[in-house]
PDB file of N, CA and C in Angstrom:
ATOM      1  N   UNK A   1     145.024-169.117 100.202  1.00  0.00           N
ATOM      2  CA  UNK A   1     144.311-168.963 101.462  1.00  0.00           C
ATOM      3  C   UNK A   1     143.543-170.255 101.722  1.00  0.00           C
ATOM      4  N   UNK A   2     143.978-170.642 103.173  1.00  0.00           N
ATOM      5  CA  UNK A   2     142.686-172.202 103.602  1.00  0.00           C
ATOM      6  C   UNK A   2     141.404-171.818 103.438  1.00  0.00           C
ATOM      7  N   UNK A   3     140.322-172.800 103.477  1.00  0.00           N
ATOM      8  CA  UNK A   3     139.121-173.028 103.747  1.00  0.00           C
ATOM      9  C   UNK A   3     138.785-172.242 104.993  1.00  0.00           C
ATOM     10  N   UNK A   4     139.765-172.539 106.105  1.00  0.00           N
ATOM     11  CA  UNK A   4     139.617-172.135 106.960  1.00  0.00           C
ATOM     12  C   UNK A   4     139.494-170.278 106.822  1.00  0.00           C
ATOM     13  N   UNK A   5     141.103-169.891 106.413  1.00  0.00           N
ATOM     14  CA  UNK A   5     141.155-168.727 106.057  1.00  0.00           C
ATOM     15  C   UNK A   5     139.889-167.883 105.449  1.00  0.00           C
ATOM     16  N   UNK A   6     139.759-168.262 104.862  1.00  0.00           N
ATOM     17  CA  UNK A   6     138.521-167.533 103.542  1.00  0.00           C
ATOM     18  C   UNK A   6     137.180-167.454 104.335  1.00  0.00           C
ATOM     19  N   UNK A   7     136.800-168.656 105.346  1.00  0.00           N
ATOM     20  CA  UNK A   7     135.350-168.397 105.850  1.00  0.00           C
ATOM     21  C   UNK A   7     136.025-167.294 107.372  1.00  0.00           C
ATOM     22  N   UNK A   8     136.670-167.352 107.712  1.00  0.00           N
ATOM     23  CA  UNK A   8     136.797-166.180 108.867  1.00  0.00           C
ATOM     24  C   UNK A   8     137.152-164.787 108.265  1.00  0.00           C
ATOM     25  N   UNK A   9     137.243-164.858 107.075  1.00  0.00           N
ATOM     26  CA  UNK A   9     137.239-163.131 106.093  1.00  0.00           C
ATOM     27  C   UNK A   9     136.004-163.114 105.881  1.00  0.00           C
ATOM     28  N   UNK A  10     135.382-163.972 105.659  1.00  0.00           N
ATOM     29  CA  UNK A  10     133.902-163.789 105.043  1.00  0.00           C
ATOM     30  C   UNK A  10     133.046-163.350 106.355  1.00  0.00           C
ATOM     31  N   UNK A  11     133.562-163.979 107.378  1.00  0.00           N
ATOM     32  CA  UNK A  11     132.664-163.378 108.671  1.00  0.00           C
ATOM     33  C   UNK A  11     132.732-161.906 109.122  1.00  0.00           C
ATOM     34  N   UNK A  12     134.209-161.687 108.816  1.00  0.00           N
ATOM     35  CA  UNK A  12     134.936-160.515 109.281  1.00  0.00           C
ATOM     36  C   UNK A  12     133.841-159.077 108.509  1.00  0.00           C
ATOM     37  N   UNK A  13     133.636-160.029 106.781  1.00  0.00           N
ATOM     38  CA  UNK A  13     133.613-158.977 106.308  1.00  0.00           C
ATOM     39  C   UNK A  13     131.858-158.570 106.905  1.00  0.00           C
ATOM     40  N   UNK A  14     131.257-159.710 107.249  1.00  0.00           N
ATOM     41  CA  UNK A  14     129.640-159.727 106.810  1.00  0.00           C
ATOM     42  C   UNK A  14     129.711-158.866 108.374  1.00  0.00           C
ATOM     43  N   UNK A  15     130.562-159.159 109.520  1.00  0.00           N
ATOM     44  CA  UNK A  15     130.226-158.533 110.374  1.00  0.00           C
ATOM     45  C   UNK A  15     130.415-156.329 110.623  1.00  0.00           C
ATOM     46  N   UNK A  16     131.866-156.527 109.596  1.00  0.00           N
ATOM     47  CA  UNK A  16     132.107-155.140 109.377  1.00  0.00           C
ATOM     48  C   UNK A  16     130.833-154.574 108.892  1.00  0.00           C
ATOM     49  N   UNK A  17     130.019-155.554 107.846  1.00  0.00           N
ATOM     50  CA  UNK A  17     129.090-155.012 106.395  1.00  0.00           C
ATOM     51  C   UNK A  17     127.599-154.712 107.552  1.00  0.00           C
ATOM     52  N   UNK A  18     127.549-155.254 109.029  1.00  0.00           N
ATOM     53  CA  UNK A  18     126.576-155.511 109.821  1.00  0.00           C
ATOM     54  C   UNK A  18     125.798-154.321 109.835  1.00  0.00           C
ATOM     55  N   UNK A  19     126.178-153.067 110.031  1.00  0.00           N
ATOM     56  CA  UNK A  19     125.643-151.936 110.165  1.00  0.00           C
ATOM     57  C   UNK A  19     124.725-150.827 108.893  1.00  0.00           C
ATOM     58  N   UNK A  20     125.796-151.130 108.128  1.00  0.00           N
ATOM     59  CA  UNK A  20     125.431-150.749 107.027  1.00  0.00           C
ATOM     60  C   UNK A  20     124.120-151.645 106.087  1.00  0.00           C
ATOM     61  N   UNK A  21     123.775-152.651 106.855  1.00  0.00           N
ATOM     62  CA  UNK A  21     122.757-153.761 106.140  1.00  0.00           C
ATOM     63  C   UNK A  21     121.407-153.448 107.643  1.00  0.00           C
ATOM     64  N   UNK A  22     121.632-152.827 108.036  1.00  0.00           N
ATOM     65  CA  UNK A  22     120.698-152.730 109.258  1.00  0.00           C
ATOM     66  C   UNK A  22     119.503-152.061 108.608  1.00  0.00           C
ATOM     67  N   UNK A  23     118.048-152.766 109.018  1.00  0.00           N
ATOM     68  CA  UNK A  23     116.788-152.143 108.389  1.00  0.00           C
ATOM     69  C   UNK A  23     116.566-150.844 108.778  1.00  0.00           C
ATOM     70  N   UNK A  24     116.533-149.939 107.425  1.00  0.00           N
ATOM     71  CA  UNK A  24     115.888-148.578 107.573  1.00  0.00           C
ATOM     72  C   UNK A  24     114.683-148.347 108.323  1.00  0.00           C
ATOM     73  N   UNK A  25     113.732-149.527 108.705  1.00  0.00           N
ATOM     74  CA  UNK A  25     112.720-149.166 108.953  1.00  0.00           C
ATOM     75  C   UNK A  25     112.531-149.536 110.618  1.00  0.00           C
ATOM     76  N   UNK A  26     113.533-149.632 110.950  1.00  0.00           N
ATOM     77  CA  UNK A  26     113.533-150.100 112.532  1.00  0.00           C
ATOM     78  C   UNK A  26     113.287-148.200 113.597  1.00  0.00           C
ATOM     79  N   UNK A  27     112.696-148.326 114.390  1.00  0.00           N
ATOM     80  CA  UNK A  27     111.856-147.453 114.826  1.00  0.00           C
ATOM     81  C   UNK A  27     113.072-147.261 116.256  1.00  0.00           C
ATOM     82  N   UNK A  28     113.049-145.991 116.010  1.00  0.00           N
ATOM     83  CA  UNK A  28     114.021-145.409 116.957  1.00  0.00           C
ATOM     84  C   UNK A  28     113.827-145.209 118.723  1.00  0.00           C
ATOM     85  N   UNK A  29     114.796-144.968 119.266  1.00  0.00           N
ATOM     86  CA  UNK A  29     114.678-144.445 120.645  1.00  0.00           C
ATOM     87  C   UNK A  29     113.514-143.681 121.069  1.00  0.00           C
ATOM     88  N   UNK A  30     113.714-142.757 120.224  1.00  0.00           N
ATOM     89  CA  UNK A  30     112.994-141.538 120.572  1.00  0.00           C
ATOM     90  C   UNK A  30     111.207-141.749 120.165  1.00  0.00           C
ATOM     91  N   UNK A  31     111.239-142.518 119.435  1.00  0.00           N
ATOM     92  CA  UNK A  31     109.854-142.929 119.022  1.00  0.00           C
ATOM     93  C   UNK A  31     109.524-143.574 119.569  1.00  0.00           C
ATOM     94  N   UNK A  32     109.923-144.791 120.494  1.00  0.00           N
ATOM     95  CA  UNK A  32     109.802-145.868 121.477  1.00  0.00           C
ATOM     96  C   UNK A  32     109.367-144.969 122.096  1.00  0.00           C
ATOM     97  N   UNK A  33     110.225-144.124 122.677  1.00  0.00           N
ATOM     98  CA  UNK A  33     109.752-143.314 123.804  1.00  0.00           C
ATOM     99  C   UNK A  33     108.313-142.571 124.430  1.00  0.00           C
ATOM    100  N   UNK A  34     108.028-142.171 123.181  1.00  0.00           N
ATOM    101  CA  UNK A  34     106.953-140.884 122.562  1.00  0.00           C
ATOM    102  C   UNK A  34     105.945-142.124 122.840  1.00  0.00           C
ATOM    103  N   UNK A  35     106.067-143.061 121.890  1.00  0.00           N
ATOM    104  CA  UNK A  35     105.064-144.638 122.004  1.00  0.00           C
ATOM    105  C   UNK A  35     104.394-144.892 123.504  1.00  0.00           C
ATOM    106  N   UNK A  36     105.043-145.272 124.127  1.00  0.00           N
ATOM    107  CA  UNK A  36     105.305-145.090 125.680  1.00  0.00           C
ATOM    108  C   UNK A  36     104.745-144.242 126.404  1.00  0.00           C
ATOM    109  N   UNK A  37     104.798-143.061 125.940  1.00  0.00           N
ATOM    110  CA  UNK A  37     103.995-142.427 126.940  1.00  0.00           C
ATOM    111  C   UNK A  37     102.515-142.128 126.107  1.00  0.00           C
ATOM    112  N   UNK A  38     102.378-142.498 125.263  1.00  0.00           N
ATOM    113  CA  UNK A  38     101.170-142.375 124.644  1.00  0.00           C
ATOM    114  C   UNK A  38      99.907-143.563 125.131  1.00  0.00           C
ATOM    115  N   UNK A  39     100.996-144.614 125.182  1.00  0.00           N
ATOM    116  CA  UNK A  39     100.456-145.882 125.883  1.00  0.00           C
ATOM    117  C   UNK A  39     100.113-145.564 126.957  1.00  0.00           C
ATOM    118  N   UNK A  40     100.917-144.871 127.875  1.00  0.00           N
ATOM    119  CA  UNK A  40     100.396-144.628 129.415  1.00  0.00           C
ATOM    120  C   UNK A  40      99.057-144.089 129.837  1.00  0.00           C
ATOM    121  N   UNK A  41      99.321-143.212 128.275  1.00  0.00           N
ATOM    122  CA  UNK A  41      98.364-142.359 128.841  1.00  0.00           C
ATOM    123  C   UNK A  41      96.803-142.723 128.588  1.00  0.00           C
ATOM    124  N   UNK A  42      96.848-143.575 127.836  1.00  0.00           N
ATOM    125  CA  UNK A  42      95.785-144.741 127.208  1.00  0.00           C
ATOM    126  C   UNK A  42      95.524-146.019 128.130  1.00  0.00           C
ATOM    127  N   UNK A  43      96.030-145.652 129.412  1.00  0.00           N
ATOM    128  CA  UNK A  43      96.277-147.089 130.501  1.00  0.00           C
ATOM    129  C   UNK A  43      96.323-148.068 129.962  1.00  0.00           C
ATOM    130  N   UNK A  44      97.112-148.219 128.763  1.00  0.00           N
ATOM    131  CA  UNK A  44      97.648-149.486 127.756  1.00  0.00           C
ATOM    132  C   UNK A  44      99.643-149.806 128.030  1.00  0.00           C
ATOM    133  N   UNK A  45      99.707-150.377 127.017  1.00  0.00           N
ATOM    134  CA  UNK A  45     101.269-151.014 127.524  1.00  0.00           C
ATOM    135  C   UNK A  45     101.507-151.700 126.316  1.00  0.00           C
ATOM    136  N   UNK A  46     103.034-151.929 125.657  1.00  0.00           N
ATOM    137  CA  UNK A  46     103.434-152.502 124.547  1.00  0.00           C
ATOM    138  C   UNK A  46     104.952-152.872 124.701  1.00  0.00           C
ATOM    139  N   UNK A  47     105.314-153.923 124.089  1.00  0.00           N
ATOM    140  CA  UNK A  47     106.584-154.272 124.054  1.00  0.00           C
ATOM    141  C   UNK A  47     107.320-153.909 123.277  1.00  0.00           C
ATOM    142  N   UNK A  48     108.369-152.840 123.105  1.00  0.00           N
ATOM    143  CA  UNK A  48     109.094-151.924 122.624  1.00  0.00           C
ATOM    144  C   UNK A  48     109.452-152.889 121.150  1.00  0.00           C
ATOM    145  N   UNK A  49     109.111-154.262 121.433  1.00  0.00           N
ATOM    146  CA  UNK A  49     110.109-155.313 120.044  1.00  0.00           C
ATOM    147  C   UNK A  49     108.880-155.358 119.200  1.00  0.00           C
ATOM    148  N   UNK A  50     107.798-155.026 119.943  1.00  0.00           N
ATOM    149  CA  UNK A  50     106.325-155.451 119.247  1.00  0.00           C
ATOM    150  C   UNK A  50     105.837-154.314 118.238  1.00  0.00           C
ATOM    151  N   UNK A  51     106.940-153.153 118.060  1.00  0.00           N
ATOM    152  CA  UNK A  51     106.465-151.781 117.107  1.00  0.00           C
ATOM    153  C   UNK A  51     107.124-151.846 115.906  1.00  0.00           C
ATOM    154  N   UNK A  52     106.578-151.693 115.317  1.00  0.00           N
ATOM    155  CA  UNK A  52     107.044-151.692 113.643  1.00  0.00           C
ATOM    156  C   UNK A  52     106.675-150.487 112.942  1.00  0.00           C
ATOM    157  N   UNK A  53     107.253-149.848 111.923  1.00  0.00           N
ATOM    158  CA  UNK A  53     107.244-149.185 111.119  1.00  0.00           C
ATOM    159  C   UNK A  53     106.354-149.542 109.834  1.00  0.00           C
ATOM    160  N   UNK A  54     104.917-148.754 109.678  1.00  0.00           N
ATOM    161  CA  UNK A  54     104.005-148.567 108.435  1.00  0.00           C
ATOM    162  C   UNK A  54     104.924-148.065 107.232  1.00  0.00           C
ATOM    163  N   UNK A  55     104.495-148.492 105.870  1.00  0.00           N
ATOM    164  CA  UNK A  55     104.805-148.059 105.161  1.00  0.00           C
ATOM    165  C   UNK A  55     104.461-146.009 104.657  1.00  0.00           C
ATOM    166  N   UNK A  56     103.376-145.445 105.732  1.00  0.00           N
ATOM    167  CA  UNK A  56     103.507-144.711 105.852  1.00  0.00           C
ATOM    168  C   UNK A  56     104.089-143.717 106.345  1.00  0.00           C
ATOM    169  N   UNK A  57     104.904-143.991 107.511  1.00  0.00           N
ATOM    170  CA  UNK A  57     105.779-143.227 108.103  1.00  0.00           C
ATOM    171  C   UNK A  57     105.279-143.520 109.937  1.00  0.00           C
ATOM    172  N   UNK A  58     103.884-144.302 109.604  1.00  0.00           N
ATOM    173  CA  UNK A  58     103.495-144.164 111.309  1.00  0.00           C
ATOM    174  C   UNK A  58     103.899-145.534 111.972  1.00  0.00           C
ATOM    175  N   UNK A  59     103.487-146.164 113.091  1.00  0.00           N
ATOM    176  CA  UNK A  59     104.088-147.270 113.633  1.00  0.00           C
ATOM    177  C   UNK A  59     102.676-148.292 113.874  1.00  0.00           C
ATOM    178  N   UNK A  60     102.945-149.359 113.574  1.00  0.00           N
ATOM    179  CA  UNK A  60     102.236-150.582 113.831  1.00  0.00           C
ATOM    180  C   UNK A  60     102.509-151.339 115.339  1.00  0.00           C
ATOM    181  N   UNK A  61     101.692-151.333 115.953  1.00  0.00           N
ATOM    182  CA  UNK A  61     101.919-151.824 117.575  1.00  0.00           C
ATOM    183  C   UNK A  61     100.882-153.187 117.693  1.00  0.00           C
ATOM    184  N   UNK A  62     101.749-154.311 117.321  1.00  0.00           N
ATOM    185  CA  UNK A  62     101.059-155.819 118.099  1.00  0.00           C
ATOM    186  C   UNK A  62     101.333-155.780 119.356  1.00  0.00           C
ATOM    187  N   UNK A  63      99.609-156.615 119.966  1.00  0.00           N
ATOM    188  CA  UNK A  63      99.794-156.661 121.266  1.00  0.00           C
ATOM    189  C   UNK A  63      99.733-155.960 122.260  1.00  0.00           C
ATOM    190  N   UNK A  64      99.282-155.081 121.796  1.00  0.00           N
ATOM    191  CA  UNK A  64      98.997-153.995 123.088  1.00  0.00           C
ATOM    192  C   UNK A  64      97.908-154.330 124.074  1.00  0.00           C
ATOM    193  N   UNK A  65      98.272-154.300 125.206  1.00  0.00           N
ATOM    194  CA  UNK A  65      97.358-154.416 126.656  1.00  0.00           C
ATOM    195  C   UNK A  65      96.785-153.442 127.106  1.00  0.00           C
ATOM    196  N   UNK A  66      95.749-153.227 126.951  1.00  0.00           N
ATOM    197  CA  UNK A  66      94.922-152.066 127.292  1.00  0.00           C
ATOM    198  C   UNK A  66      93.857-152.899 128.722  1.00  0.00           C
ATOM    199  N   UNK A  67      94.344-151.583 129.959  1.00  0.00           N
ATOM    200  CA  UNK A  67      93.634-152.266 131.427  1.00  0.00           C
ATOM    201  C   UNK A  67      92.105-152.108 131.045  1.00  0.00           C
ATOM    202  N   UNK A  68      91.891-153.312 131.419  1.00  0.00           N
ATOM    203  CA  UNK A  68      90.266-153.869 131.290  1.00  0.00           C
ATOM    204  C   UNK A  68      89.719-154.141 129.969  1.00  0.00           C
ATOM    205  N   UNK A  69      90.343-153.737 129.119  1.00  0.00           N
ATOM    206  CA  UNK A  69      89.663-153.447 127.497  1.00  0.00           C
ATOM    207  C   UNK A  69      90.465-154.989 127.001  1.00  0.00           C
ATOM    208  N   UNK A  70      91.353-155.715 127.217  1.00  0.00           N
ATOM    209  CA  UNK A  70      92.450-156.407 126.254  1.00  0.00           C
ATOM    210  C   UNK A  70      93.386-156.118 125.709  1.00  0.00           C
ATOM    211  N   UNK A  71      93.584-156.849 124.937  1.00  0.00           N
ATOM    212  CA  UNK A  71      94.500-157.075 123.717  1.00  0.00           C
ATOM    213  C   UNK A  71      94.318-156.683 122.585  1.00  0.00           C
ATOM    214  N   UNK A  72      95.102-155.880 121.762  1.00  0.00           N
ATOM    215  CA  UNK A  72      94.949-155.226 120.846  1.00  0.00           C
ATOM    216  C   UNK A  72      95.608-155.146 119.437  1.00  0.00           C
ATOM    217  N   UNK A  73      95.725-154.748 118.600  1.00  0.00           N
ATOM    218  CA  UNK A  73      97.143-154.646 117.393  1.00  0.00           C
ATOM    219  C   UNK A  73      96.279-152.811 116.895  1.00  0.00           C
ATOM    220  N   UNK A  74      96.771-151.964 117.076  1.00  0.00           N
ATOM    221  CA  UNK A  74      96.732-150.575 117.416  1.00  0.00           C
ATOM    222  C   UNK A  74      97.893-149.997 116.179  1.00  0.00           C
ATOM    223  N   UNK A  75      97.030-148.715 115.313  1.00  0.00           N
ATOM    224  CA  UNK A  75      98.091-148.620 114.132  1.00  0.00           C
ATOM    225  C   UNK A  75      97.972-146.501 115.018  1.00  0.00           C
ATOM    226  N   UNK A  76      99.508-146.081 114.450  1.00  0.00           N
ATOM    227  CA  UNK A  76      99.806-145.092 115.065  1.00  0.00           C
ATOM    228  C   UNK A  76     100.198-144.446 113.740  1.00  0.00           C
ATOM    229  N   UNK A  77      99.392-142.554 113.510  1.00  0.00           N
ATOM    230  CA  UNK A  77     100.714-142.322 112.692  1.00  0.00           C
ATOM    231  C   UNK A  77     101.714-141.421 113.130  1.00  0.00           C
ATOM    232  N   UNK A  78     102.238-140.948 111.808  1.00  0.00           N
ATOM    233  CA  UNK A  78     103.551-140.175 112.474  1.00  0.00           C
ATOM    234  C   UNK A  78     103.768-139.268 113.743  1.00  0.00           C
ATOM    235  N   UNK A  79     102.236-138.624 113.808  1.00  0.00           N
ATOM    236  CA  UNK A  79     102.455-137.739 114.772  1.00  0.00           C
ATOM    237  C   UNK A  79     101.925-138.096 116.429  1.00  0.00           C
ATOM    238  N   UNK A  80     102.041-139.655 115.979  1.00  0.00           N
ATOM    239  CA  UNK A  80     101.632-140.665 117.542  1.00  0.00           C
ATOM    240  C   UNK A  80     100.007-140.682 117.569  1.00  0.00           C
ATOM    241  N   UNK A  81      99.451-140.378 116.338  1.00  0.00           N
ATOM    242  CA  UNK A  81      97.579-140.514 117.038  1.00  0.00           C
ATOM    243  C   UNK A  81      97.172-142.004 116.135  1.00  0.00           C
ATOM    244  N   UNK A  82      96.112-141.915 117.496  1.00  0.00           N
ATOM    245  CA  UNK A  82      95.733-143.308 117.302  1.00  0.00           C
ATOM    246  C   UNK A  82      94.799-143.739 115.992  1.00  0.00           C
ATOM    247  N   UNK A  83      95.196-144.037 114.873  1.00  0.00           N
ATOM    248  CA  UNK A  83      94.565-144.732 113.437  1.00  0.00           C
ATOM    249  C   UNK A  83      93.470-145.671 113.428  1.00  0.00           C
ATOM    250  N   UNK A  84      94.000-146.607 114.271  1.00  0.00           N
ATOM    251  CA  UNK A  84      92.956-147.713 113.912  1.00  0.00           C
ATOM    252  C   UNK A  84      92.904-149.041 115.353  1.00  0.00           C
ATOM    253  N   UNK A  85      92.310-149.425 115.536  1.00  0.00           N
ATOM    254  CA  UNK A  85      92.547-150.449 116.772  1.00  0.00           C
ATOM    255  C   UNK A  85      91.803-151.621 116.634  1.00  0.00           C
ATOM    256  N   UNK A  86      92.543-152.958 116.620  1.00  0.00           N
ATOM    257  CA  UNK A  86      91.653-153.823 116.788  1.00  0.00           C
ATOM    258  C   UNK A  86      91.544-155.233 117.572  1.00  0.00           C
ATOM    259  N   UNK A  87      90.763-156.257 117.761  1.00  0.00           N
ATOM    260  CA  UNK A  87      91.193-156.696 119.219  1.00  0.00           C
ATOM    261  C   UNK A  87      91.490-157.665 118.483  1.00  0.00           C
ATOM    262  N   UNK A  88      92.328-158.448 119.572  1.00  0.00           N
ATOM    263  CA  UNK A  88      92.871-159.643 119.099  1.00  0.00           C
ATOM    264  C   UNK A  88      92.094-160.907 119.744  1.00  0.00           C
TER     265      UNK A  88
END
């Protein structure tokens, strides 16, 4: 097999392998969602890329815009209540 050959299997394979290597801890649809309206209802706002997953099970939110109050980094847990808030 070429040089050539061997690095377009290797892509083939890393791209087949793509899914299966995807972080467990990436925060779903449905939690975006829930996020979202929790924000609303807090006349705050967050960028769906800006939520991360705690090692507890709840979500970490950089950046949150809260009207009149600022900027924030806001910790959530599982069941969407608000943990901890602090300004940036």
């Amino acid at each position: 097999m070429t040089t050539l050959g061997k690095l377009g299997a290797g892509m083939l394979a890393l791209c087949l392998a793509g899914p299966a290597l995807a972080n467990d801890d990436m925060v779903s649809e449905e939690a975006k969602a829930k996020i979202a309206e929790k924000m609303t209802s807090m006349r705050c706002e967050v960028d769906p890329d800006d939520i991360e997953m705690t090692e507890e099970g709840g979500y970490d939110l950089d950046d949150v815009i809260c009207e009149g109050t600022g900027q924030f980094d806001v910790v959530l847990d599982a069941e969407f209540n608000e943990v901890s808030r602090r300004a940036e």
